[in-house]
C-alpha atoms as a PDB file:
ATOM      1  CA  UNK A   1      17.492   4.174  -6.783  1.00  0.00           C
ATOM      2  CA  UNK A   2      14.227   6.449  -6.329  1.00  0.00           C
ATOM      3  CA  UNK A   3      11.192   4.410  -6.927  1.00  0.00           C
ATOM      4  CA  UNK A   4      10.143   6.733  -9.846  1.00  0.00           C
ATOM      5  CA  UNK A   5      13.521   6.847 -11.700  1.00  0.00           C
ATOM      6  CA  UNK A   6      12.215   4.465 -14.415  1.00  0.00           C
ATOM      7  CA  UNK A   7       9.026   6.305 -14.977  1.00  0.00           C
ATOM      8  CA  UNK A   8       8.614   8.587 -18.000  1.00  0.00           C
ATOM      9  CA  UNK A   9       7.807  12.255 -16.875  1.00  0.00           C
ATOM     10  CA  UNK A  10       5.008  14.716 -17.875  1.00  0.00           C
ATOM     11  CA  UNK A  11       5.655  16.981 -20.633  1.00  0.00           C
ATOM     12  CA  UNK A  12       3.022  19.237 -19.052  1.00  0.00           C
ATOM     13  CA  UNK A  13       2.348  20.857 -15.137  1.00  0.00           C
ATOM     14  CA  UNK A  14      -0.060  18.905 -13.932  1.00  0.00           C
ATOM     15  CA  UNK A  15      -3.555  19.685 -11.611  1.00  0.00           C
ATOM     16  CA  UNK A  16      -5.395  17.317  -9.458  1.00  0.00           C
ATOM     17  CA  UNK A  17      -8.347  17.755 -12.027  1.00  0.00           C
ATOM     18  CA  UNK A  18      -6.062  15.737 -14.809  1.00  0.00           C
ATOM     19  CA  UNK A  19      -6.456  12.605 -12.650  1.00  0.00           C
ATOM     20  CA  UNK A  20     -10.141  12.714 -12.282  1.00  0.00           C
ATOM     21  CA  UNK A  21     -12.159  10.321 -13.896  1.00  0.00           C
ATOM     22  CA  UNK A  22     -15.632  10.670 -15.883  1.00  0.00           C
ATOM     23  CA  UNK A  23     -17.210   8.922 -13.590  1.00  0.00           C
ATOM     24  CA  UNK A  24     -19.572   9.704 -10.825  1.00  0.00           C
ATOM     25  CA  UNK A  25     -18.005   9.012  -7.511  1.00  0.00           C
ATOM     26  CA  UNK A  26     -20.477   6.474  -5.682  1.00  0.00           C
ATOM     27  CA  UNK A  27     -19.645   5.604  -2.038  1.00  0.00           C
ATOM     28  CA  UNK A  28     -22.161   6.297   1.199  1.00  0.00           C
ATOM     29  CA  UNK A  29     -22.383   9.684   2.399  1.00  0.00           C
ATOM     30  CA  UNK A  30     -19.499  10.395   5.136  1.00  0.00           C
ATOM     31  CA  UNK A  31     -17.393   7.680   3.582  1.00  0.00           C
ATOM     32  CA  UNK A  32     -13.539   7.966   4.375  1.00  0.00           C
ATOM     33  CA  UNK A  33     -12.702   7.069   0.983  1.00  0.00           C
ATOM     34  CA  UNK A  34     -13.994  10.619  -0.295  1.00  0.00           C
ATOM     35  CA  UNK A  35     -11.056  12.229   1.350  1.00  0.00           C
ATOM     36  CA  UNK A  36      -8.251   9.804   0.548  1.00  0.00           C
ATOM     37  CA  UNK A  37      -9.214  10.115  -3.212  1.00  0.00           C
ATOM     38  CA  UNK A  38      -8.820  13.676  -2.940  1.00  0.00           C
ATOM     39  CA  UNK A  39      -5.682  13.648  -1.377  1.00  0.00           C
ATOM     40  CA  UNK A  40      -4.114  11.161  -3.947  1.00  0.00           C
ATOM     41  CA  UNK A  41      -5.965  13.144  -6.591  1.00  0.00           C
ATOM     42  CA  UNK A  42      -3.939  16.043  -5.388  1.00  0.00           C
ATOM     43  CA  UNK A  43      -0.863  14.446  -4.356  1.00  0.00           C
ATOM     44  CA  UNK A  44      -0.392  12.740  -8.074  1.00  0.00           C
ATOM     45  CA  UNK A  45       0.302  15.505  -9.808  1.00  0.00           C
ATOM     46  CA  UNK A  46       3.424  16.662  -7.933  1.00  0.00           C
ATOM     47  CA  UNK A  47       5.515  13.335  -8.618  1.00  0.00           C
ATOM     48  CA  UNK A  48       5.369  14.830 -12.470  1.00  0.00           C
ATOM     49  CA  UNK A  49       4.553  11.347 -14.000  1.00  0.00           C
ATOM     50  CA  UNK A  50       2.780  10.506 -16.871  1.00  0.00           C
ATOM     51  CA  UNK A  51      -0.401   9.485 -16.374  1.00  0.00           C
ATOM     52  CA  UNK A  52      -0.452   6.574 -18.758  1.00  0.00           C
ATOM     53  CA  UNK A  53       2.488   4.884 -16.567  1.00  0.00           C
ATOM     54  CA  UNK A  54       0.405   4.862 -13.574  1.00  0.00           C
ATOM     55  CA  UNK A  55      -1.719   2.113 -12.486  1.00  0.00           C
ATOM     56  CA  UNK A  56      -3.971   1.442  -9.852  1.00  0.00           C
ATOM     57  CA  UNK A  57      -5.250  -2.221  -8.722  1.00  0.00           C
ATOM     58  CA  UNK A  58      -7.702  -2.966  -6.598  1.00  0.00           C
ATOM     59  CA  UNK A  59      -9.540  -6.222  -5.370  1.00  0.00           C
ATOM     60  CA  UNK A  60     -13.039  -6.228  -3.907  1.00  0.00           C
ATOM     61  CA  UNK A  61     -14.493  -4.353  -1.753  1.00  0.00           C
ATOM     62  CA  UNK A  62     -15.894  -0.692  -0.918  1.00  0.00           C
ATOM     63  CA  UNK A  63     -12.338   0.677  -1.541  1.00  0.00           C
ATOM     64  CA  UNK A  64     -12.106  -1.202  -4.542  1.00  0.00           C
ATOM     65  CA  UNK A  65     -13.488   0.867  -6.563  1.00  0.00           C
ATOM     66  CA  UNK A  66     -11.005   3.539  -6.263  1.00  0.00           C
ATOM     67  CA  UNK A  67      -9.483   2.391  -9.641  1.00  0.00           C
ATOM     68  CA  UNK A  68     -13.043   3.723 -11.555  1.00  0.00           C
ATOM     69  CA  UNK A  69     -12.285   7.577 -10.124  1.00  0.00           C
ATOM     70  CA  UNK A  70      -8.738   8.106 -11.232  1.00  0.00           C
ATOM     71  CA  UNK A  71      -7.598   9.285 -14.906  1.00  0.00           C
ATOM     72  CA  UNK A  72      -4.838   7.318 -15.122  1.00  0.00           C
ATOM     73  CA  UNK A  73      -4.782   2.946 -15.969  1.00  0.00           C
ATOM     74  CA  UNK A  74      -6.213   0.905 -13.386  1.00  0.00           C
ATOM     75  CA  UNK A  75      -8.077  -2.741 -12.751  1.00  0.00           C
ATOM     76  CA  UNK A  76     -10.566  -4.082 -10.530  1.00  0.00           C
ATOM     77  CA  UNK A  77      -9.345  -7.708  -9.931  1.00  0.00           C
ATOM     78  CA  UNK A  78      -9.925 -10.265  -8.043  1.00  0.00           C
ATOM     79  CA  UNK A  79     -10.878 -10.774  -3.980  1.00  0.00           C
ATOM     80  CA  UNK A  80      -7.462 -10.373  -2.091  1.00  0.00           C
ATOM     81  CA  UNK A  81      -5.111 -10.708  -5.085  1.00  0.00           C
ATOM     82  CA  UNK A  82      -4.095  -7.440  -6.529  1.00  0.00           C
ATOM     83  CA  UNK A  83      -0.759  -7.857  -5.080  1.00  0.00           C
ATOM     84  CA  UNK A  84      -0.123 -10.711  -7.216  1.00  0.00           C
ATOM     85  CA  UNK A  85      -1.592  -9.157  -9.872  1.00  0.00           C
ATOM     86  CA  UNK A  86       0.730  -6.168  -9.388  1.00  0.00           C
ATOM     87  CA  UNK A  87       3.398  -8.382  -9.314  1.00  0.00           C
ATOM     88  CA  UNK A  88       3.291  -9.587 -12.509  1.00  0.00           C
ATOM     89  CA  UNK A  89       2.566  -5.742 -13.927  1.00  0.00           C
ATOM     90  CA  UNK A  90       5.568  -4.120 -11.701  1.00  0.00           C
ATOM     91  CA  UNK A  91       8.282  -6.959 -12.858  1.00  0.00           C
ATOM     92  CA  UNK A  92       7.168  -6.646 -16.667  1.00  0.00           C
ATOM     93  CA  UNK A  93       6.831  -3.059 -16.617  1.00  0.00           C
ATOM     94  CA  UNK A  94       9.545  -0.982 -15.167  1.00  0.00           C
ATOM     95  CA  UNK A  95       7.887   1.612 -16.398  1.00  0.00           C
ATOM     96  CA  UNK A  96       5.379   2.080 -14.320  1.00  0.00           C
ATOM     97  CA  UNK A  97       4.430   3.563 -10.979  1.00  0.00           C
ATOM     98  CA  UNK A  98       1.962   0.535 -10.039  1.00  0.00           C
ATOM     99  CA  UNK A  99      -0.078   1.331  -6.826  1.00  0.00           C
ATOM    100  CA  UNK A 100      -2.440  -1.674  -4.647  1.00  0.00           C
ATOM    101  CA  UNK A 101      -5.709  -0.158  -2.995  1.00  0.00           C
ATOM    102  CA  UNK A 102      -7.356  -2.449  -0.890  1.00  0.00           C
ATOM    103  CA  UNK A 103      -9.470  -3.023   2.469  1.00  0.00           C
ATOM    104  CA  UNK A 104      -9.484  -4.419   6.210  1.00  0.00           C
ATOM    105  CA  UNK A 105     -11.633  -7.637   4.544  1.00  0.00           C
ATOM    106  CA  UNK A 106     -10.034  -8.309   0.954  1.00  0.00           C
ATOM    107  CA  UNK A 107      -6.340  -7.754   2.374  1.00  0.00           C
ATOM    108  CA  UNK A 108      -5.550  -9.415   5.543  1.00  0.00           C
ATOM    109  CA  UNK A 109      -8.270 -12.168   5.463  1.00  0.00           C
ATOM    110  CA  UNK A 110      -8.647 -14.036   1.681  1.00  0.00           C
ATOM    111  CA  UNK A 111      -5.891 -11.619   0.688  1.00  0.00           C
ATOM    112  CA  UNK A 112      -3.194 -12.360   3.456  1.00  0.00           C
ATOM    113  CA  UNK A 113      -1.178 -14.575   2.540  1.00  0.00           C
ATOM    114  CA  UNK A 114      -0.781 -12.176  -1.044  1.00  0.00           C
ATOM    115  CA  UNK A 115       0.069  -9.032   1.135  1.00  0.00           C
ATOM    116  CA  UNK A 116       2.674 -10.825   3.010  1.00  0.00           C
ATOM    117  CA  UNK A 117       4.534 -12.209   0.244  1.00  0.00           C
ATOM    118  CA  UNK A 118       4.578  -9.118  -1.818  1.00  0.00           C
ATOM    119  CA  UNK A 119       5.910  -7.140   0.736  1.00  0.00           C
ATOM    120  CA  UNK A 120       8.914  -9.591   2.231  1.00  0.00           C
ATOM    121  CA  UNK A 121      10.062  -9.713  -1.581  1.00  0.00           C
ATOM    122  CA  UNK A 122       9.657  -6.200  -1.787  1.00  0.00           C
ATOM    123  CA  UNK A 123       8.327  -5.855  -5.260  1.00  0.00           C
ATOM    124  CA  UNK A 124       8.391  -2.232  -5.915  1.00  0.00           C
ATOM    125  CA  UNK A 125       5.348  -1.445  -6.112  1.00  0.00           C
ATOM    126  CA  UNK A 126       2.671   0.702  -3.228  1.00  0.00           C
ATOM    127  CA  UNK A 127      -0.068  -0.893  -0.802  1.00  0.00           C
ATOM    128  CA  UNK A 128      -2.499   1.001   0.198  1.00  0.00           C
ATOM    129  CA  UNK A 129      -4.919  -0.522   3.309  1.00  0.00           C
ATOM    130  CA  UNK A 130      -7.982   0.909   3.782  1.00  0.00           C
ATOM    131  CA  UNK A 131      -8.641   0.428   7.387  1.00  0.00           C
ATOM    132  CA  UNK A 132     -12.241   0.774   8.510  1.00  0.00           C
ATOM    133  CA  UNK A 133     -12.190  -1.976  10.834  1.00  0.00           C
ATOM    134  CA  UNK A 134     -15.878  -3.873   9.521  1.00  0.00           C
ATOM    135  CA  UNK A 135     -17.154  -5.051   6.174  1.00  0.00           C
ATOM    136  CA  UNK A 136     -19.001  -2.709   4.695  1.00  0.00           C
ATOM    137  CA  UNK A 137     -19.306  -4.005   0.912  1.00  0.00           C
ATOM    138  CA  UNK A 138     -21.015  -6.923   2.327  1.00  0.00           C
ATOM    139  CA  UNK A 139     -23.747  -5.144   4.836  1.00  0.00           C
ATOM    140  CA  UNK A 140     -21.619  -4.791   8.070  1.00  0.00           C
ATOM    141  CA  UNK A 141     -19.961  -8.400   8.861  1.00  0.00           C
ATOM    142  CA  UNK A 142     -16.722  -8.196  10.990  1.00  0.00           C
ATOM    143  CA  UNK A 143     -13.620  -7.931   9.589  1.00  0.00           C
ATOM    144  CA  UNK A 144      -9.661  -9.254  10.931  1.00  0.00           C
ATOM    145  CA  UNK A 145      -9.300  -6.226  12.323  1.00  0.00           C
ATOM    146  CA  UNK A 146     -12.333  -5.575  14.568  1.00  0.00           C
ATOM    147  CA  UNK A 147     -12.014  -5.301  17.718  1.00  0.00           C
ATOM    148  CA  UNK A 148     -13.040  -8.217  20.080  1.00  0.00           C
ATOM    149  CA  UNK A 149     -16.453  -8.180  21.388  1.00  0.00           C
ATOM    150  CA  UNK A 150     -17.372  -6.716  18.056  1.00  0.00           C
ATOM    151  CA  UNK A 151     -21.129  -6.878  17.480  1.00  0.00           C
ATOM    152  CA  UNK A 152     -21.442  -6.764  14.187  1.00  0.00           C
ATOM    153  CA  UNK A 153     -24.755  -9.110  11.944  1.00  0.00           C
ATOM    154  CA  UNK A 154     -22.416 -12.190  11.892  1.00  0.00           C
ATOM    155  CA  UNK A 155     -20.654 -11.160  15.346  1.00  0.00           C
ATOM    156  CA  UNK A 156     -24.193 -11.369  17.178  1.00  0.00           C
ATOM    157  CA  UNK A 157     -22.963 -12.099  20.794  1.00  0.00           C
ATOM    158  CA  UNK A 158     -19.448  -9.827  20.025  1.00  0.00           C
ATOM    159  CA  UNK A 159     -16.169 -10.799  18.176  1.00  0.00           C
ATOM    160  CA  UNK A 160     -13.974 -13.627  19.733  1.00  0.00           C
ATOM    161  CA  UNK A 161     -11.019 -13.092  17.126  1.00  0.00           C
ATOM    162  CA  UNK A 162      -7.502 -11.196  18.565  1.00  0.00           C
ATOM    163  CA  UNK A 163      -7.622  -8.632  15.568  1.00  0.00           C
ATOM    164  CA  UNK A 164      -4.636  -7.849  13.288  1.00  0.00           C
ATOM    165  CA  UNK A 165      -2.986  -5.000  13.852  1.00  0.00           C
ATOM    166  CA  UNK A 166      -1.311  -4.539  10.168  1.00  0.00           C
ATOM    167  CA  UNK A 167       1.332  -2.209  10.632  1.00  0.00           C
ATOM    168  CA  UNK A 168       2.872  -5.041  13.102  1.00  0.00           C
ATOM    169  CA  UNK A 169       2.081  -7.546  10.193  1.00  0.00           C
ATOM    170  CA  UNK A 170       3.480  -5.398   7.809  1.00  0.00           C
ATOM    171  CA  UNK A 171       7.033  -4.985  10.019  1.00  0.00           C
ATOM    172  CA  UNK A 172       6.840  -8.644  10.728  1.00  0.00           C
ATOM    173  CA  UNK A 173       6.999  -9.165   6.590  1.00  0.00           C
ATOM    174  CA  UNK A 174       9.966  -6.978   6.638  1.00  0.00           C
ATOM    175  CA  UNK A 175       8.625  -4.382   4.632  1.00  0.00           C
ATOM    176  CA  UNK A 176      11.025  -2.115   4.139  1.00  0.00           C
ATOM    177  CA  UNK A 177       8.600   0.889   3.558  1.00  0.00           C
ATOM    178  CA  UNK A 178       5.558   1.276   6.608  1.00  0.00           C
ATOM    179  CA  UNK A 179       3.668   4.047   7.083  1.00  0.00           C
ATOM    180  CA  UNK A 180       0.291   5.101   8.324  1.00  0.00           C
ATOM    181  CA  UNK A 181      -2.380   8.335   8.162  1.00  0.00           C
ATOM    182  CA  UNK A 182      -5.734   9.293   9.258  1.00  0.00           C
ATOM    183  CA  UNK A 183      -8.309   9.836   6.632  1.00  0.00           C
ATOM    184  CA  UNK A 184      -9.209  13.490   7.929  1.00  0.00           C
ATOM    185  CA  UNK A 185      -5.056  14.469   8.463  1.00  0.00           C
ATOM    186  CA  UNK A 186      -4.913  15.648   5.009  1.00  0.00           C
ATOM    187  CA  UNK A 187      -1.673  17.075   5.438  1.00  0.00           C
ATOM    188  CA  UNK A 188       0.216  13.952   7.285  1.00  0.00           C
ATOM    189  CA  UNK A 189      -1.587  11.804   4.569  1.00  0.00           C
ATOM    190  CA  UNK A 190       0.035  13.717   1.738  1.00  0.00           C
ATOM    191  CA  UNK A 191       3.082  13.399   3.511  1.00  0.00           C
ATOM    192  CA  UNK A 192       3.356   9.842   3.815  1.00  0.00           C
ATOM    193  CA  UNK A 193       1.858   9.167   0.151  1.00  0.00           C
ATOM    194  CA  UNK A 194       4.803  11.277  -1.321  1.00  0.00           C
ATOM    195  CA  UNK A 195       7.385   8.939   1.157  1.00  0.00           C
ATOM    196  CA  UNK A 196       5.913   5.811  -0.381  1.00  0.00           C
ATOM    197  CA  UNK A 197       6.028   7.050  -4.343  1.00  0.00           C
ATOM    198  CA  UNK A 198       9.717   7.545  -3.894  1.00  0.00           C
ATOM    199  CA  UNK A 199      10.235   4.575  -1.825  1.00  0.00           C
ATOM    200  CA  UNK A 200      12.078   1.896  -4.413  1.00  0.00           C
ATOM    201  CA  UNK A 201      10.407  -1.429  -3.101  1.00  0.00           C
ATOM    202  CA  UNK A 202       6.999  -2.439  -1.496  1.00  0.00           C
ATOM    203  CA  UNK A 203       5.724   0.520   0.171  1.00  0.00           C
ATOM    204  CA  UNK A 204       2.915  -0.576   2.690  1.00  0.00           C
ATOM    205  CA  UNK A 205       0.692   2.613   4.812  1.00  0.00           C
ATOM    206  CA  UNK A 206      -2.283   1.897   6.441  1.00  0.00           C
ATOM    207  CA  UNK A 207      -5.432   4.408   6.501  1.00  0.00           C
ATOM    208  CA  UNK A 208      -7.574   4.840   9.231  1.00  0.00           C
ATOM    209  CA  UNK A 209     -10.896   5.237   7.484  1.00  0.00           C
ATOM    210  CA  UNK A 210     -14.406   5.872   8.659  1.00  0.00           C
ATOM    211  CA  UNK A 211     -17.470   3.901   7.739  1.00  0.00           C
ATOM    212  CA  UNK A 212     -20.369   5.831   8.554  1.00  0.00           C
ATOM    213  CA  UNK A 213     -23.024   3.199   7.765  1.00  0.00           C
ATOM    214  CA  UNK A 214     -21.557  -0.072   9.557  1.00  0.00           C
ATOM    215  CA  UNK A 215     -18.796   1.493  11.979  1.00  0.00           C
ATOM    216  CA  UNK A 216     -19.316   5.300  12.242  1.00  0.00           C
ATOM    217  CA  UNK A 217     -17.159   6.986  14.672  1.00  0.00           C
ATOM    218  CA  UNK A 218     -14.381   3.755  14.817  1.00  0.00           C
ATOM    219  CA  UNK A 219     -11.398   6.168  14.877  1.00  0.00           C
ATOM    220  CA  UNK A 220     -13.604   9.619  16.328  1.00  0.00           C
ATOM    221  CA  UNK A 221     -10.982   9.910  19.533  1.00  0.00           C
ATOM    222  CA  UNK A 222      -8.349  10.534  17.154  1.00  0.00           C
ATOM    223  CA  UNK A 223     -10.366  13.356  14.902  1.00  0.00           C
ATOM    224  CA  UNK A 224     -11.078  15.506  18.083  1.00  0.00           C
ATOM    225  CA  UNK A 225      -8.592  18.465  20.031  1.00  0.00           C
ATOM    226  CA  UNK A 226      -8.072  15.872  22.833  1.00  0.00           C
ATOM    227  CA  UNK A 227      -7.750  13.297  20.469  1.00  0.00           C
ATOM    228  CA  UNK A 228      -4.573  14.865  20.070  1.00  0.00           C
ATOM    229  CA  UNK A 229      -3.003  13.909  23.018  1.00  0.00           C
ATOM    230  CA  UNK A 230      -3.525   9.924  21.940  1.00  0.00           C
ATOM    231  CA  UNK A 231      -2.094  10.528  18.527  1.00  0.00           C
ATOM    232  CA  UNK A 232       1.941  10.112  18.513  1.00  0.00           C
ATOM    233  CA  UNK A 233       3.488  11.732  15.471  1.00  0.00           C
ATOM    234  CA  UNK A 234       6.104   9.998  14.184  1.00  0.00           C
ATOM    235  CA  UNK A 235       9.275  11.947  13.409  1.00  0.00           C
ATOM    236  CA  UNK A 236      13.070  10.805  13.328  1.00  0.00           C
ATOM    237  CA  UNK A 237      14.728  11.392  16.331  1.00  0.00           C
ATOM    238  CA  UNK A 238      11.475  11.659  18.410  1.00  0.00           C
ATOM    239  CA  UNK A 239      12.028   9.766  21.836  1.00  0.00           C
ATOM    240  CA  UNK A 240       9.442   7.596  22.645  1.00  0.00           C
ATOM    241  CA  UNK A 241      10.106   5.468  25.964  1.00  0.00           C
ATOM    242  CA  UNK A 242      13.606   6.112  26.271  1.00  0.00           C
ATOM    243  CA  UNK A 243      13.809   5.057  22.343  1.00  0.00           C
ATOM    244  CA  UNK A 244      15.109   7.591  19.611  1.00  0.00           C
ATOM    245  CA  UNK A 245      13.229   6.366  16.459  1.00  0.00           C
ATOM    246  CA  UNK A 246      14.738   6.026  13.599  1.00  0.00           C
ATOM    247  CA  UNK A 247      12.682   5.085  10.642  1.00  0.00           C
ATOM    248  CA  UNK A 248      16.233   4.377   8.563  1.00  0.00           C
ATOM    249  CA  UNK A 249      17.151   1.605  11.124  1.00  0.00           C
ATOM    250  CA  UNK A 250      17.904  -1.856   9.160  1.00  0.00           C
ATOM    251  CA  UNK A 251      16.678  -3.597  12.108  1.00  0.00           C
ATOM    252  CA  UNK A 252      12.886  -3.067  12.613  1.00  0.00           C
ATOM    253  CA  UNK A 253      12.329  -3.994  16.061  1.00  0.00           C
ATOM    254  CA  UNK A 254      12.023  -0.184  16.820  1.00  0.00           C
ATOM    255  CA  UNK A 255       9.064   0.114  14.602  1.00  0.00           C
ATOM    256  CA  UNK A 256       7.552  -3.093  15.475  1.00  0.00           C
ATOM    257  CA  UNK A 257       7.666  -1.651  19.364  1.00  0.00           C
ATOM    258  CA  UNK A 258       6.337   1.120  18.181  1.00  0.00           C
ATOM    259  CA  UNK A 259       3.319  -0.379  16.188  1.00  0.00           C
ATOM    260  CA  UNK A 260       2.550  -1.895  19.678  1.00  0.00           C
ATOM    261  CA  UNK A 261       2.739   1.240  21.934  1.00  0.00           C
ATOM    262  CA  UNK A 262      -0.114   1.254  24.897  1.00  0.00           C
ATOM    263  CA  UNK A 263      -2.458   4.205  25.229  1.00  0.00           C
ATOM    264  CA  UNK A 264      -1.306   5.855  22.205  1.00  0.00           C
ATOM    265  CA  UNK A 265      -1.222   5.524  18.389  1.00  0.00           C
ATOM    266  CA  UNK A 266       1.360   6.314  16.467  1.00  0.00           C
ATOM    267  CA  UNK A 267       0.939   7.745  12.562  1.00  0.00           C
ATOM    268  CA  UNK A 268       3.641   8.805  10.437  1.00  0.00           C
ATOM    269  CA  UNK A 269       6.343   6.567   8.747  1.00  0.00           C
ATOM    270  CA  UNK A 270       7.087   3.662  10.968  1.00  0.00           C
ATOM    271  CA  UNK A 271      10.554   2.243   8.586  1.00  0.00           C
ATOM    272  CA  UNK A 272      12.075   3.345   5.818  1.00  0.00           C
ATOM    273  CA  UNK A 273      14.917   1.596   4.457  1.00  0.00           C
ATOM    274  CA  UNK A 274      16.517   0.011   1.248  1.00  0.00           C
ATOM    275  CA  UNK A 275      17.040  -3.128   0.164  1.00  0.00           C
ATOM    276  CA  UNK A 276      16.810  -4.407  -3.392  1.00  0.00           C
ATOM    277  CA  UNK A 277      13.522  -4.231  -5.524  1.00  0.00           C
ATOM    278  CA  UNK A 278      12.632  -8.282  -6.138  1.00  0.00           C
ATOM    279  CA  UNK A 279      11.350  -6.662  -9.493  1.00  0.00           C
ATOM    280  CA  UNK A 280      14.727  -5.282 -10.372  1.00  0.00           C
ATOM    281  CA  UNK A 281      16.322  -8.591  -9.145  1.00  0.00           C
ATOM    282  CA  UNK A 282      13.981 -10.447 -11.812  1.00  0.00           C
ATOM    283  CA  UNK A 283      14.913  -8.490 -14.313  1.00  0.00           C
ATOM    284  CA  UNK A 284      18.702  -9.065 -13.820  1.00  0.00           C
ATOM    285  CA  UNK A 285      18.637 -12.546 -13.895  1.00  0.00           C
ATOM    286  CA  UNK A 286      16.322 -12.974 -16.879  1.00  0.00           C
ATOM    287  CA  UNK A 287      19.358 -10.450 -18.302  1.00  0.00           C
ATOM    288  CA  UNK A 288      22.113 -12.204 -17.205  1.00  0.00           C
ATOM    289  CA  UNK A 289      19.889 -15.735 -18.701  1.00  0.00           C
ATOM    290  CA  UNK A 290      19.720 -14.011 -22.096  1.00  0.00           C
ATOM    291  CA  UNK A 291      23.326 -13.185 -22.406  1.00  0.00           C
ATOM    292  CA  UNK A 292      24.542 -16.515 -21.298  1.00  0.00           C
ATOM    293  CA  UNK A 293      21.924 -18.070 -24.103  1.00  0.00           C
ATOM    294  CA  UNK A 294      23.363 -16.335 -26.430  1.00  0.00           C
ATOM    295  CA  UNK A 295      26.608 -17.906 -27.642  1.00  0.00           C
ATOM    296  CA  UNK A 296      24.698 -20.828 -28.182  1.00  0.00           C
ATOM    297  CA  UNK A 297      22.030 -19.206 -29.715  1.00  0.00           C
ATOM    298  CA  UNK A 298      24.352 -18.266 -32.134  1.00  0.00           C
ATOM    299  CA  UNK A 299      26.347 -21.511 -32.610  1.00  0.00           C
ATOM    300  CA  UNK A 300      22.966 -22.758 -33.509  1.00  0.00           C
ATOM    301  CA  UNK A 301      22.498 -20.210 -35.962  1.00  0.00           C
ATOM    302  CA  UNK A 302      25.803 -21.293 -37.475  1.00  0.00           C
ATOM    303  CA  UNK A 303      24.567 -24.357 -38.429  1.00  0.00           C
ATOM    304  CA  UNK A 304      25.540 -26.708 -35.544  1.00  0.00           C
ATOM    305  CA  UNK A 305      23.135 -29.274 -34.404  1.00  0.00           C
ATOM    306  CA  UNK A 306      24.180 -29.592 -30.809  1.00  0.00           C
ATOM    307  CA  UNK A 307      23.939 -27.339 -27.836  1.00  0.00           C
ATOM    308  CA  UNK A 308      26.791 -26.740 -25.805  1.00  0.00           C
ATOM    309  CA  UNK A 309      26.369 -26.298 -21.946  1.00  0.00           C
ATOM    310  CA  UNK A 310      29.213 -24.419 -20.197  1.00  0.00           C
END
């Protein structure tokens, strides 16, 4: 089943300008997040959904506020739980296309243990990590994926924390959906974004994003010409150290090698398979509860006094 197969479609043709808010976009000068809302803003429209059965949750943080710039339902919620706020929305509302935006911070530190869950169940539903590497809501602090020897205002004498590295996380969750993108690849964003819509399940891709204020210039080796030559560009069948990848693989120790690759760094979609949708498997039982109930419902109804367990 496609991910969007429940969804009601758009009675109209659809432009990025439909899913544009009324509200004045406030983030730094430079920010990444400019360019990733304008790619989803123009991305939205081609999956031909209604805008009323899409939804957008966020937590806290500078990403966070993605929900405010979008014309279509969204929330601002709590620090680190939108996926278990999505939860909840995805299995009670087939319906919808429900998406997750969220950061470095409000993810994989008070979020983690959230981000994990939803994405070895495999709710249907799309994560999207805004990687910038620092803490920029809160002034600059680091974050769980900050390089050691960070020096950052709580980090004075340099980071001694092993960061994450959350496509690795991700595959070690057994997502069965893991991509990531570069803020500034506009095309191999889009690309990925579109995978993840149609992906039924949890659909995790991490964005590289820049912080010009706390972290400027994190991710500038990859934005260059020679940068180039350390970006790997994930495509089936590409070899990569004697390894054919195959995003389709049920077993994802491919990926997960691949999410660890020296010298280089891989973007693209890291695994792609299927598996079933723990919102769809919700709704099944509660269906297959309900029909059981309901020759005793009945006998009740008939004027019986007892309950009868089969």
């Amino acid at each position: 089943m496609n991910g969007l197969d429940l969804i009601p479609l758009s009675e109209s043709p659809q432009k990025a300008k439909d899913f544009k808010s009324d509200q004045e976009v406030r983030w730094c000068p430079g920010c990444g997040d400019y360019i990733v809302l304008n790619a989803v803003q123009a991305f939205l429209p081609s999956l031909g959904l209604k805008r009323e059965n899409i939804v957008f949750i966020s937590g806290i943080g500078c990403s966070s506020r993605f929900p405010y710039y979008l014309n279509t339902y969204g929330m601002h919620s709590i620090h680190g739980r939108a996926p278990a706020i999505a939860t909840g929305l995805a299995v009670a509302r087939p319906d919808l296309s429900v998406w997750v935006v969220t950061g470095d911070g409000d993810a994989l530190s008070i979020g983690g243990n959230h981000f994990i869950h939803a994405l070895r169940r495999n709710v249907n539903l799309k994560i999207l990590l805004f990687n910038n590497r620092i803490y920029g809501l809160t002034k600059g602090q680091y974050s769980p994926t900050s390089e050691a020897g960070k020096i950052t205002s709580s980090t004075p004498m340099g980071s001694l924390d092993h960061p994450f590295n959350p496509v690795s996380l991700a595959l070690g969750a057994d997502a069965t959906f893991v991509g990531r993108a570069l803020d500034s690849d506009r095309q191999g964003l889009t690309e990925v974004l579109e995978a993840a819509a149609r992906h039924r399940g949890a659909a995790f891709v991490e964005i590289y994003q820049n912080c010009p204020i706390f972290n400027q210039g994190a991710f500038d080796a990859l934005k260059t010409d020679d940068g180039e030559s350390l970006l790997l560009r994930l495509q089936p069948g590409i070899e990569v150290d004697g390894r054919i990848h195959d995003p389709s693989d049920p077993d994802p120790t491919g990926a997960f090698a691949l999410s660890r690759i020296e010298g280089r760094t891989p973007i693209g979609i890291f695994r792609q398979v299927e598996r079933p949708a723990y919102d769809d498997l919700v709704r099944d039982q509660v269906a297959q509860a309900q029909a059981s109930a309901q020759p005793n419902l009945q006998y009740l109804l008939d004027g019986h006094d007892t309950w009868v367990v089969e």
